[in-house]
Protein backbone atom coordinates (compact mmCIF):
# COMPACT_ATOMS: atom_id res chain seq x y z
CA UNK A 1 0.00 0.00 0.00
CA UNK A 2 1.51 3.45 -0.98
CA UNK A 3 2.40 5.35 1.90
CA UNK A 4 -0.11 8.11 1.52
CA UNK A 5 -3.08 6.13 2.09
CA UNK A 6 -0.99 3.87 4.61
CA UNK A 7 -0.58 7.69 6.62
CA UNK A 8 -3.94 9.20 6.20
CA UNK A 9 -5.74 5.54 7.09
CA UNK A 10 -3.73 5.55 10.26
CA UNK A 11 -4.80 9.20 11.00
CA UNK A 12 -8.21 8.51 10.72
CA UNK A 13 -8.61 4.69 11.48
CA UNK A 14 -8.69 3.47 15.48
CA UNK A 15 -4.62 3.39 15.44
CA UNK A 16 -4.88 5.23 19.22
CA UNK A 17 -6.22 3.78 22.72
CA UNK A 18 -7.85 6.78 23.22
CA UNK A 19 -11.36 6.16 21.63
CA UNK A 20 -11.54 2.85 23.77
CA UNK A 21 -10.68 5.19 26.78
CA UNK A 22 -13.53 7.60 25.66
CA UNK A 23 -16.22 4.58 25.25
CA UNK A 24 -14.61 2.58 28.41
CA UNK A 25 -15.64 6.56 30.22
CA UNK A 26 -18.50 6.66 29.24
CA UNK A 27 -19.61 3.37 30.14
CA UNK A 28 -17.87 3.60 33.62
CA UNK A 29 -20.19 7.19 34.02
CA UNK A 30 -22.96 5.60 32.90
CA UNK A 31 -22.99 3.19 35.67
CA UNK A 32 -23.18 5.61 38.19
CA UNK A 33 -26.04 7.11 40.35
CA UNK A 34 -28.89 8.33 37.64
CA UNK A 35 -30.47 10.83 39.35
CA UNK A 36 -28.31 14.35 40.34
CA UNK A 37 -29.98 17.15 42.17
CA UNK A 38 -27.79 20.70 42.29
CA UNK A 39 -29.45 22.12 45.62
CA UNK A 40 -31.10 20.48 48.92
CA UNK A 41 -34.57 20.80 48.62
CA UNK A 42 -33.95 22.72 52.63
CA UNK A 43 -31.63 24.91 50.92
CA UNK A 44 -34.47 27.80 50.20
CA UNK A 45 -37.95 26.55 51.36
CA UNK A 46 -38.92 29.91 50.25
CA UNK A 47 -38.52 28.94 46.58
CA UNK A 48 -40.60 28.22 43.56
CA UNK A 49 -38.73 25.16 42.67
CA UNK A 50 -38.69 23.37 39.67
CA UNK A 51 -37.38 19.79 38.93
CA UNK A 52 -36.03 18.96 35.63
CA UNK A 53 -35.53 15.21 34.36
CA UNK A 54 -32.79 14.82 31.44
CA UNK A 55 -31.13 12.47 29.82
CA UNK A 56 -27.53 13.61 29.54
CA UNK A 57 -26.06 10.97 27.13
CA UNK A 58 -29.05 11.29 24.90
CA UNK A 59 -27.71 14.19 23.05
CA UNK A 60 -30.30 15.41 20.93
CA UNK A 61 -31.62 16.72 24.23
CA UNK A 62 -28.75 18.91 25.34
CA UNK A 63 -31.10 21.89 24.39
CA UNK A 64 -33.16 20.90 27.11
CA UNK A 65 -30.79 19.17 29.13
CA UNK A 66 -26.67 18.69 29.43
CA UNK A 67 -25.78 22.07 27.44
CA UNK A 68 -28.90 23.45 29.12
CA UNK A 69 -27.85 22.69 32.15
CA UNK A 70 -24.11 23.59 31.47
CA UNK A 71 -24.18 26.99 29.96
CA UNK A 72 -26.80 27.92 33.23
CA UNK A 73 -29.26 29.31 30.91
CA UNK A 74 -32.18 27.59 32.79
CA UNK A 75 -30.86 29.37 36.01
CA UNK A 76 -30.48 32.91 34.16
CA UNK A 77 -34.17 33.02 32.85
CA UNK A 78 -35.50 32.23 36.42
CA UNK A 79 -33.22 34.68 37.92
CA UNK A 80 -34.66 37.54 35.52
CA UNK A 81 -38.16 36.00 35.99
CA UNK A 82 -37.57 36.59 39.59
CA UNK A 83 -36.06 40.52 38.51
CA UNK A 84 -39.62 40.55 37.36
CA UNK A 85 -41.70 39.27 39.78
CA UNK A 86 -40.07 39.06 43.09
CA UNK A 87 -39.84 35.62 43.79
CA UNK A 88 -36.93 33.03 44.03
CA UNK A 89 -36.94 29.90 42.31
CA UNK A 90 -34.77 26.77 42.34
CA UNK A 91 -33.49 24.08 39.73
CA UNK A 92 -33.34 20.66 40.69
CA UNK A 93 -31.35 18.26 37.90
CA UNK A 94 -32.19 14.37 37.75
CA UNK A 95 -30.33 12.53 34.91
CA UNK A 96 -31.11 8.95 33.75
CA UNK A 97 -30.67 6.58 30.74
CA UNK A 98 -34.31 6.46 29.22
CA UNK A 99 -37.24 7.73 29.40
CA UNK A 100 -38.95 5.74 31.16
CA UNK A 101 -37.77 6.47 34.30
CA UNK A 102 -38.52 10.07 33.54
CA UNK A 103 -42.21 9.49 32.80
CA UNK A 104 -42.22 6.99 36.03
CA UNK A 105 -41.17 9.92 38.11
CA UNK A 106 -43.52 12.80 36.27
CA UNK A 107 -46.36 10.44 37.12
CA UNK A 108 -45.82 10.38 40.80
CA UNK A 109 -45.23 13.98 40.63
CA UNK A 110 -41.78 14.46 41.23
CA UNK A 111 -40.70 15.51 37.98
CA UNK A 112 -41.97 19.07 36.48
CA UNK A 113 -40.46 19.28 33.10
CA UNK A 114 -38.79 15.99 31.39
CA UNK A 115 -36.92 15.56 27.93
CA UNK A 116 -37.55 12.15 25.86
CA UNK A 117 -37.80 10.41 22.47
CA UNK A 118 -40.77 10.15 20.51
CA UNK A 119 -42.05 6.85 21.70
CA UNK A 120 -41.38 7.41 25.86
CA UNK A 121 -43.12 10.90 25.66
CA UNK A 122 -45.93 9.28 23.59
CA UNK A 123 -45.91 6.93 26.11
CA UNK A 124 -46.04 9.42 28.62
CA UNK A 125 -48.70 11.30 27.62
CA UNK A 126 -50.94 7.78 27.32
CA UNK A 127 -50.21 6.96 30.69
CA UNK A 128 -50.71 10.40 31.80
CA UNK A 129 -54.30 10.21 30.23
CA UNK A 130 -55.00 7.14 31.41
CA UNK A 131 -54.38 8.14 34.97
CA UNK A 132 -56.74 11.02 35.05
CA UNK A 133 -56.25 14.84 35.90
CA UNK A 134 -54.43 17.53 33.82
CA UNK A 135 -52.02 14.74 32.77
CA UNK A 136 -48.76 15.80 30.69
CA UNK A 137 -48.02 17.96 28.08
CA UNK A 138 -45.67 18.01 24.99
CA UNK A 139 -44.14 21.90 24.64
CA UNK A 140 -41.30 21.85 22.47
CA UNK A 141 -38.73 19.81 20.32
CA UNK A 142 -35.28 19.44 21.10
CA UNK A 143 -33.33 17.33 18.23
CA UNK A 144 -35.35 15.61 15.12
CA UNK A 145 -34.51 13.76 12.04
CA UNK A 146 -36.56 13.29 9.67
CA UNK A 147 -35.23 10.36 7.99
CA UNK A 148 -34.93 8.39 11.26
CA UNK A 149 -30.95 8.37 11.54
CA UNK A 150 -31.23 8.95 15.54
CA UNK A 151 -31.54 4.97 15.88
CA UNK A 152 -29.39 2.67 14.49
CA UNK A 153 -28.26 -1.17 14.99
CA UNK A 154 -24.61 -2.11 14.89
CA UNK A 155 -23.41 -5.32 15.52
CA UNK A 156 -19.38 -6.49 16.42
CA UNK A 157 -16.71 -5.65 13.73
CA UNK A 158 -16.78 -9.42 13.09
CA UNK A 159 -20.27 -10.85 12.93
CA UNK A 160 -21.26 -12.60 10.08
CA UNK A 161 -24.56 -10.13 9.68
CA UNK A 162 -25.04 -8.36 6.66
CA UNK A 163 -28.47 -7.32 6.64
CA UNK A 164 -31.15 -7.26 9.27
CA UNK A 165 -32.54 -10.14 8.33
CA UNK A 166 -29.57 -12.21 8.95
CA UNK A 167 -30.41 -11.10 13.25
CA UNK A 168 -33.25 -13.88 12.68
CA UNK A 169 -33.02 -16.20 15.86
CA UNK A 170 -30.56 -14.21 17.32
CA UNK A 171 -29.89 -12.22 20.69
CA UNK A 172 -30.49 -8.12 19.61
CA UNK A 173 -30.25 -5.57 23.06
CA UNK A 174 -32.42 -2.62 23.29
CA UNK A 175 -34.46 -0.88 25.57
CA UNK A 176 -37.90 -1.82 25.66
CA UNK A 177 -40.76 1.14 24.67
CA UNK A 178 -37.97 3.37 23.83
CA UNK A 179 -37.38 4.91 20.11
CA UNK A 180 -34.85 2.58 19.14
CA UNK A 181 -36.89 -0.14 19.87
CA UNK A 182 -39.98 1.13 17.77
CA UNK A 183 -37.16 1.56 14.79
CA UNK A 184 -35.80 -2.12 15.11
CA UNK A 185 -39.29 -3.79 15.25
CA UNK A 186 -40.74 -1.73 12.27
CA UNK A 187 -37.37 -2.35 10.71
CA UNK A 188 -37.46 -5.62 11.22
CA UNK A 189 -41.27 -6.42 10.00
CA UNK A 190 -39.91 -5.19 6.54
CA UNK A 191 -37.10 -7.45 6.22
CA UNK A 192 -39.55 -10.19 7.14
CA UNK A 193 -38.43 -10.72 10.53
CA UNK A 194 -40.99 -10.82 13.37
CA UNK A 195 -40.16 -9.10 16.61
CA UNK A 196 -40.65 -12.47 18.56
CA UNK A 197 -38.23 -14.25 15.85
CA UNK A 198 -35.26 -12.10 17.22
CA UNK A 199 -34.19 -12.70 21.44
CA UNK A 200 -34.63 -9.13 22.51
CA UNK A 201 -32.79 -8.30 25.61
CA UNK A 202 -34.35 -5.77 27.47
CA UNK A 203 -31.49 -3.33 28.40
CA UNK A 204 -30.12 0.26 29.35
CA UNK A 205 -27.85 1.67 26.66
CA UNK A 206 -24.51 1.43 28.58
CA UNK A 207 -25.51 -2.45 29.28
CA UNK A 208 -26.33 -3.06 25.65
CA UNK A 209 -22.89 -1.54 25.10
CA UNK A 210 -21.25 -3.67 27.37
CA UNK A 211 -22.99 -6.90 26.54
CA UNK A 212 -22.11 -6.49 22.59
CA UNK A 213 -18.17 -5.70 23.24
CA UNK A 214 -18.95 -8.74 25.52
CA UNK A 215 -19.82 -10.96 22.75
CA UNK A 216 -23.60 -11.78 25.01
CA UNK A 217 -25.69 -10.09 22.25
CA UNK A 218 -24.94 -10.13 18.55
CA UNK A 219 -26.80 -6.62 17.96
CA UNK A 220 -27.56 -3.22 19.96
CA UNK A 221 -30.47 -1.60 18.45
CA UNK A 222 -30.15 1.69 20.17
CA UNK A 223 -30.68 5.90 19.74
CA UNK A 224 -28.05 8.53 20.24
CA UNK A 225 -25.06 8.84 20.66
CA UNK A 226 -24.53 4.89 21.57
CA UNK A 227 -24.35 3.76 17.89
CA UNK A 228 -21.36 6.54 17.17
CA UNK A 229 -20.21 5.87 20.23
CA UNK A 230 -19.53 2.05 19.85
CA UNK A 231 -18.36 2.33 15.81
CA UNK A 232 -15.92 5.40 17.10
CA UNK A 233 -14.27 3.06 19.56
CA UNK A 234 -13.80 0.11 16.88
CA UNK A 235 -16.13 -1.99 18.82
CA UNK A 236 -18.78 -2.37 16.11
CA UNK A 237 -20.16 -1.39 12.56
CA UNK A 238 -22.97 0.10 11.82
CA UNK A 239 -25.76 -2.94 10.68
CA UNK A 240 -28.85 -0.69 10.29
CA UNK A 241 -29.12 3.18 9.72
CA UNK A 242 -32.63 4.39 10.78
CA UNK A 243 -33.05 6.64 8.14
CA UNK A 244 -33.56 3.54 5.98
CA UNK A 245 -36.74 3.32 7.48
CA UNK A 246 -38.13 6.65 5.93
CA UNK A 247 -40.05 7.85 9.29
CA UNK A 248 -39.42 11.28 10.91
CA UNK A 249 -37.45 10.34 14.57
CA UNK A 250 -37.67 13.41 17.15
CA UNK A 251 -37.28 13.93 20.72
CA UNK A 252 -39.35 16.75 23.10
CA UNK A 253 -40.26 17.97 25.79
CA UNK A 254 -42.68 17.09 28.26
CA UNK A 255 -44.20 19.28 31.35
CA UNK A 256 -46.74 18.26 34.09
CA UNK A 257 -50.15 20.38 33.35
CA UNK A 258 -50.54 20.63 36.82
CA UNK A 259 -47.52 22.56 37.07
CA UNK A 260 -47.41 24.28 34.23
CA UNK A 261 -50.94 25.19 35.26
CA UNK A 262 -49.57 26.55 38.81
CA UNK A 263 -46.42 28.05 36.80
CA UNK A 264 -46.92 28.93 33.85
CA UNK A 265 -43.55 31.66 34.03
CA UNK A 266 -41.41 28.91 34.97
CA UNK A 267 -42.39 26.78 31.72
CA UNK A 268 -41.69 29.70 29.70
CA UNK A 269 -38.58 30.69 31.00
CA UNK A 270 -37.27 27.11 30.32
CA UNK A 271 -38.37 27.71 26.81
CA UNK A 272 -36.67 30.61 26.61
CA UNK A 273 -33.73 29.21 28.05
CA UNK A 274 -34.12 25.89 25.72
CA UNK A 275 -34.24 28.37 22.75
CA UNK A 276 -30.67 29.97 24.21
CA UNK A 277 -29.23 26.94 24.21
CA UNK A 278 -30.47 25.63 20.42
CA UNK A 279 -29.16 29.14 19.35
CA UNK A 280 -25.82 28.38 21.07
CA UNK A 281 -25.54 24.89 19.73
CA UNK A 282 -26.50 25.99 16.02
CA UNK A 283 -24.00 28.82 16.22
CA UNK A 284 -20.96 27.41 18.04
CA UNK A 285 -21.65 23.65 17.14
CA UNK A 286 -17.90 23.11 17.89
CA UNK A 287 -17.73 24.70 21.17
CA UNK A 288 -20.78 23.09 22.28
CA UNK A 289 -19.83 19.68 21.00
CA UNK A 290 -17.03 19.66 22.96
CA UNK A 291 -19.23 21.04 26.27
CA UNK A 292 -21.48 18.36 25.93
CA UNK A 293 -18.47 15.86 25.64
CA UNK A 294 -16.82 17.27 28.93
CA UNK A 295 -20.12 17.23 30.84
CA UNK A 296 -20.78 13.50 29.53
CA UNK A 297 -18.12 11.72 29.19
CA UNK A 298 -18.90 11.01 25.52
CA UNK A 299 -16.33 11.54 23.16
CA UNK A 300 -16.39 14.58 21.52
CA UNK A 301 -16.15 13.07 18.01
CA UNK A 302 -19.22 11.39 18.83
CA UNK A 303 -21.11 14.38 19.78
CA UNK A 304 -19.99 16.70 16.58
CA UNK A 305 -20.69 13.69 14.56
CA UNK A 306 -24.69 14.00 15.68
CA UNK A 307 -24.68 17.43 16.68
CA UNK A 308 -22.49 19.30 14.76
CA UNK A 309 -23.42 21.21 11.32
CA UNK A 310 -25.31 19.08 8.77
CA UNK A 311 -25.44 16.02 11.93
CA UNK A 312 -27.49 13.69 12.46
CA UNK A 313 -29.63 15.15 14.86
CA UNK A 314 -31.63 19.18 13.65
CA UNK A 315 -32.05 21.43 16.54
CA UNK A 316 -35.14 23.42 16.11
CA UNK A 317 -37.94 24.20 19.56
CA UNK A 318 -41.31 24.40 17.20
CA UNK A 319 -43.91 21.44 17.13
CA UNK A 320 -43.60 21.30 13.39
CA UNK A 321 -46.63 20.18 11.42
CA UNK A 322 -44.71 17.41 9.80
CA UNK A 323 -43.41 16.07 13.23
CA UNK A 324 -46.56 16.13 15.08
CA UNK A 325 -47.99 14.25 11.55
CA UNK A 326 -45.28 11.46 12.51
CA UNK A 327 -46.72 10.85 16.26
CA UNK A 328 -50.02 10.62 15.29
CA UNK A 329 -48.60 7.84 12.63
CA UNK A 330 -46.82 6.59 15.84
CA UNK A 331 -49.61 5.55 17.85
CA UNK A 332 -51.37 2.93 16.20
CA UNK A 333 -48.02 1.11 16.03
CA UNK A 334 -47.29 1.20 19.86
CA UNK A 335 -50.92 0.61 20.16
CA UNK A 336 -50.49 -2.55 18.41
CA UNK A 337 -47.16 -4.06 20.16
CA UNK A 338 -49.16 -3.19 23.41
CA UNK A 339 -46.89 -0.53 24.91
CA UNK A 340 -49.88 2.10 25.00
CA UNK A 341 -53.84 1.92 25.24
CA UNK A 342 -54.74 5.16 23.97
CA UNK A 343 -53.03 8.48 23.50
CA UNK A 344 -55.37 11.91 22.59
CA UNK A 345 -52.68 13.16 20.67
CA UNK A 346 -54.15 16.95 20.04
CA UNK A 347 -55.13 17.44 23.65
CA UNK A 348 -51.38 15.75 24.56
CA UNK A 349 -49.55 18.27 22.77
CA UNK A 350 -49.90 22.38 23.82
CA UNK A 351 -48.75 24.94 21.90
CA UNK A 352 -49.81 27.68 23.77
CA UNK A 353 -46.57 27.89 25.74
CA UNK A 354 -44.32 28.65 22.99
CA UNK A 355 -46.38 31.38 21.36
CA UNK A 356 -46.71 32.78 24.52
CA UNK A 357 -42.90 32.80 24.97
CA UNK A 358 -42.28 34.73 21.91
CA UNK A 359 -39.51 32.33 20.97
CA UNK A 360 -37.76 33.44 18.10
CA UNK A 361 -36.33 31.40 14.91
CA UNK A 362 -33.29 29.79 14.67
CA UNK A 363 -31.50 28.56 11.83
CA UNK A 364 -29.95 24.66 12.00
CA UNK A 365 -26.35 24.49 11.75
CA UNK A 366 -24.47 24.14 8.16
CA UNK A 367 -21.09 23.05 6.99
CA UNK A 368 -20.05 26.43 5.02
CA UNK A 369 -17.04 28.26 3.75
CA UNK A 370 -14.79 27.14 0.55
CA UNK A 371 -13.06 23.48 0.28
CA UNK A 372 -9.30 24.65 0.44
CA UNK A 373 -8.55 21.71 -1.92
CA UNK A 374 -10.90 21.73 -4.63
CA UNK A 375 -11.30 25.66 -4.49
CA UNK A 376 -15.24 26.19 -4.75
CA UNK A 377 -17.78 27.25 -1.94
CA UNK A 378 -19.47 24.11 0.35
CA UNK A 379 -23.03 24.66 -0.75
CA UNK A 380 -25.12 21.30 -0.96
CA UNK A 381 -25.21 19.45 2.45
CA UNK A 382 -26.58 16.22 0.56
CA UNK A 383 -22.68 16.17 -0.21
CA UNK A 384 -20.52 18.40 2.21
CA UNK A 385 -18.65 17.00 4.37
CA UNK A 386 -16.14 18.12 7.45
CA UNK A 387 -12.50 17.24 8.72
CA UNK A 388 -11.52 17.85 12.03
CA UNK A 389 -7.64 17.84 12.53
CA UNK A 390 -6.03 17.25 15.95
CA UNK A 391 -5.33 20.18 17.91
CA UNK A 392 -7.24 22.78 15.83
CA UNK A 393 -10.37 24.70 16.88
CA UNK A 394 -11.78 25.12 13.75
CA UNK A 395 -12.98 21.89 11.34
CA UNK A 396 -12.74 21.99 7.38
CA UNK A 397 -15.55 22.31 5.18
CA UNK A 398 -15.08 19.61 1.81
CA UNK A 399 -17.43 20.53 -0.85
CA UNK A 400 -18.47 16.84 -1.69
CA UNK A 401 -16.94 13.27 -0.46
CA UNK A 402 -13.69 13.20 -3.48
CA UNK A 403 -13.06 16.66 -2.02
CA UNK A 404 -12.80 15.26 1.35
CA UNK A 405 -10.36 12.01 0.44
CA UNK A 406 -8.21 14.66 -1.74
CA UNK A 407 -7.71 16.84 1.82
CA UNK A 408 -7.27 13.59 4.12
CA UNK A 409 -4.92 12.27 0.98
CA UNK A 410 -2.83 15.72 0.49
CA UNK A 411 -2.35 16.21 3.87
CA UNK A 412 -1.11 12.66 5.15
CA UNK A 413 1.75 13.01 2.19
CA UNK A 414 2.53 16.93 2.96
CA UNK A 415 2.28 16.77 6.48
CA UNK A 416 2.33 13.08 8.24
CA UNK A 417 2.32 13.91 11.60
CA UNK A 418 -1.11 15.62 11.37
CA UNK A 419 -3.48 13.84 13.48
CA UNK A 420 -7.59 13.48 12.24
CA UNK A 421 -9.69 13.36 14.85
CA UNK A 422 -12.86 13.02 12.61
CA UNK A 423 -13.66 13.17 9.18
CA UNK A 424 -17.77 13.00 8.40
CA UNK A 425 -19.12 12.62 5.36
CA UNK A 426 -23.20 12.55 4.22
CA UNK A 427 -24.46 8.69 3.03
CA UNK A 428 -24.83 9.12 -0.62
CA UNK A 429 -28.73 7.96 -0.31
CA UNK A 430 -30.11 9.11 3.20
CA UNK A 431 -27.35 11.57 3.32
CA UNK A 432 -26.81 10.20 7.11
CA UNK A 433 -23.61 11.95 8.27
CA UNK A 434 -20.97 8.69 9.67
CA UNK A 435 -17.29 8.90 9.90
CA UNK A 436 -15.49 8.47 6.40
CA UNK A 437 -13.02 6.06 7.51
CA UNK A 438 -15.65 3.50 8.97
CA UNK A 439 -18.09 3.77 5.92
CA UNK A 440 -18.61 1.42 3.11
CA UNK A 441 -17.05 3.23 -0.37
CA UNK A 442 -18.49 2.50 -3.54
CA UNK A 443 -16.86 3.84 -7.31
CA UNK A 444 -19.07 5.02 -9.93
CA UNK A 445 -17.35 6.21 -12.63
CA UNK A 446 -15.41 9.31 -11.68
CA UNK A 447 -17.84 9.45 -8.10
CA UNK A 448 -16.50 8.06 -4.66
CA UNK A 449 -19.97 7.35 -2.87
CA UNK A 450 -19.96 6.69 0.59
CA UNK A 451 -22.55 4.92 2.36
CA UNK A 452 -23.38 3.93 5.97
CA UNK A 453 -24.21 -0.02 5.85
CA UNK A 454 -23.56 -2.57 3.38
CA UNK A 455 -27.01 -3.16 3.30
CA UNK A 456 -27.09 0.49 1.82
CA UNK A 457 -23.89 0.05 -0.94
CA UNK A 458 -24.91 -3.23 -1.80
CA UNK A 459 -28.39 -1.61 -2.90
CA UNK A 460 -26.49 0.90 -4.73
CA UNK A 461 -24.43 -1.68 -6.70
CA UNK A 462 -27.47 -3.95 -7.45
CA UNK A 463 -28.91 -0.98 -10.05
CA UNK A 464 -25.58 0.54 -10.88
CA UNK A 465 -24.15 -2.72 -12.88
CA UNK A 466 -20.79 -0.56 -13.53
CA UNK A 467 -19.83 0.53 -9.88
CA UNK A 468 -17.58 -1.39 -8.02
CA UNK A 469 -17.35 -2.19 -3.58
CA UNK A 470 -13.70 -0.11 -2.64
CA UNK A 471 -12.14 -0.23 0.63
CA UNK A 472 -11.49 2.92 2.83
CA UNK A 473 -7.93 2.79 1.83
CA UNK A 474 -8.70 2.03 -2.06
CA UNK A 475 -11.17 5.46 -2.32
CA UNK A 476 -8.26 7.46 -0.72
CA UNK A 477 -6.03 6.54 -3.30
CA UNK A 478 -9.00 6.64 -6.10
CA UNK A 479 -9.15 10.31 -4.76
């Protein structure tokens, strides 16, 4: 192998421990104490206090959780709130895994305002209903996709599974009722798998994890950022890529009516704050990946991979038509695999607290600038891509994925001690955003066509009789 590519693959391929030591972290933090509280309830008995449930390793949350809760913006509306009105209020912070301890706690009344994925906080909001009173209420979106790409399957380097089918008979960890669940079971159903032909292990992310490095599952069907997380570390390869599935994937959140009701100020002011931070993650998408990644443990990588311009995940507060269109499609399907009864989705979801906030617009975050190898502006996101070199605090737009190999190429050869942290590149069908270096690269002619699964290049080869299967190494020298 020329020594170019033999450079730049060892730049960007898992040639250092410290990805391991990154997922190894994060695993280790995960198996700590969920719930966190910042202040002793006896602190202020004076105080209008608020308690906020979050999930901070779910990271298309972080609007209304980890960078929420990092950049104090929560704390800063309350404390002009009480400028306003004279009274003091307190945040309490309670972090956990899932969802459904979230909605287990909101039900008993101990949790105001709670962030979630689609299915939990239609779950939610059916078990609110279904135990009478205001019930719950869905006031905003954090992160969305509307492809699906949030949930994902990924199975060890070495398994012998090419397609979803081929997890037929065997053992497949998820957590149960969650999003990533819904995606493998509808997933499934169309490669002509039933859900009870797979043995689903019923399991928190970080166990999942665990058990597939393990070798005790052959699959983790999970959400963000556990999918990047694992393929980042070398412990896995991405099987399944949710945006396969076609269906819009989003995560909200969810208040207590009663409290909103009682304090209606406080729900606004976390709205407001929730907008601060989607502005702040939009604008500095660096900066905040690598906030999120010191608060979680989480590689940062990982985070700008799903978070960072053109990601994974779209940052946006407003209950979009389109979205709200996608839970009502939702519950018939959970209604079916017996996870939820009955769910009034128009009375479940309220408005009325955002217009009343006067939240303003915010534009998602996008790779711009001019490729500084092929010369020309970074335009189409269906085909930018984004290099992040050790030790810099800026990344570098490409204009399409050639441009990208050219840069990783060029700048192994001219300078070989430059480290890559990340390079990302778009799937050249669902335009999914993976890392370059761990997709599946497919020649067509003079086009270098990344995708995220086999499942997805072999597709691509099937009706393009002239393209040919390359290796990572192979499209960096075909560049």
């Amino acid at each position: 192998m020329p020594s170019t590519a033999r450079a730049t693959a060892g730049a960007t391929a898992r040639s250092t421990a410290r990805p391991r030591r990154a997922a190894a972290a994060l695993l280790a933090a995960a198996s700590l104490t969920a719930a966190t509280a910042c202040s002793s309830a006896s602190a202020d008995p004076g105080a209008v206090e608020v308690v906020v449930g979050y999930q901070s390793k779910t990271i298309n949350t972080v609007t209304a959780g980890t960078l929420l809760r990092v950049q104090g913006y929560l704390e800063q509306r309350l404390a002009e709130q009480g400028r306003a009105d004279g009274r003091r209020y307190r945040v309490t912070w309670q972090d956990y895994d899932s969802g459904a301890p979230i909605t287990a706690q909101m039900l008993a009344g101990k949790i105001d305002i709670g962030s979630m994925g689609d299915y939990p906080l239609l779950i939610n909001g059916s078990r609110a209903q279904e135990a009478g009173g205001p019930g719950t209420r869905l006031v905003s979106v954090t992160g969305y996709n509307l492809l699906g790409a949030l949930n994902s399957v990924v199975v060890p380097t070495g398994s012998p599974a090419h397609t979803l089918a081929d997890l037929k008979g065997r053992k497949v960890s998820t957590s149960v009722g969650s999003a990533a669940d819904g995606t493998l079971v509808q997933a499934l159903a169309r490669a002509g798998v039933a859900d009870g032909e797979i043995q689903k292990q019923n399991q928190q992310p970080a166990v999942g994890a665990s058990a597939l490095k393990a070798g005790s599952v052959d699959a983790l069907a999970q959400f963000v950022a556990w999918p990047g997380a694992v393929v980042f570390a070398g412990e896995g390869r991405l099987l399944y890529d949710g945006a396969a599935l076609g269906r819009p994937t989003l995560h909200g959140v969810v208040i207590r009516q009663a409290y909103g009701t009682e304090h209606p100020d406080v729900v606004r002011a976390f709205l407001r704050a929730q907008a601060d931070a989607t502005r702040f993650v939009n604008e500095h998408p660096l900066e905040a990946s690598r906030k999120v990644a010191d608060a979680t443990g989480l590689p940062p990588e990982v985070v700008h991979l799903y978070n960072g311009p053109n990601g994974i995940a779209t940052f946006a507060t407003p209950l979009a038509p389109g979205l709200l269109d996608a839970l009502r499609t939702d519950v018939p399907f959970l209604r079916s695999v017996g996870v939820l009864k009955a769910l009034d989705v128009d009375r479940f979801v309220d408005p009325s607290y955002q217009e009343r906030a006067g939240l303003p617009e915010v534009a998602p975050a996008r790779i711009t600038g001019t490729d500084e190898v092929c010369g020309r502006p970074v335009q189409d996101p269906r085909l930018a891509g984004e290099i992040w070199y050790e030790g810099e605090d800026a990344t570098h737009p490409a204009a399409d994925p050639r441009c990208l190999l050219r840069a990783l190429k060029e700048s192994a050869a001219k300078e070989p001690g430059r480290k890559v942290r990340a390079a990302y590149v778009p799937d050249a069908a669902t335009g999914t955003r993976w890392f370059a270096d761990k997709d599946q690269w497919v020649r067509d002619g003079d086009a270098l066509l990344p995708f995220t699964t086999e499942d997805g290049s072999t597709a691509y080869l099937a009706a393009h009789s002239e393209a040919r299967r390359l290796s990572y190494r192979e499209a960096l020298e075909a560049a």
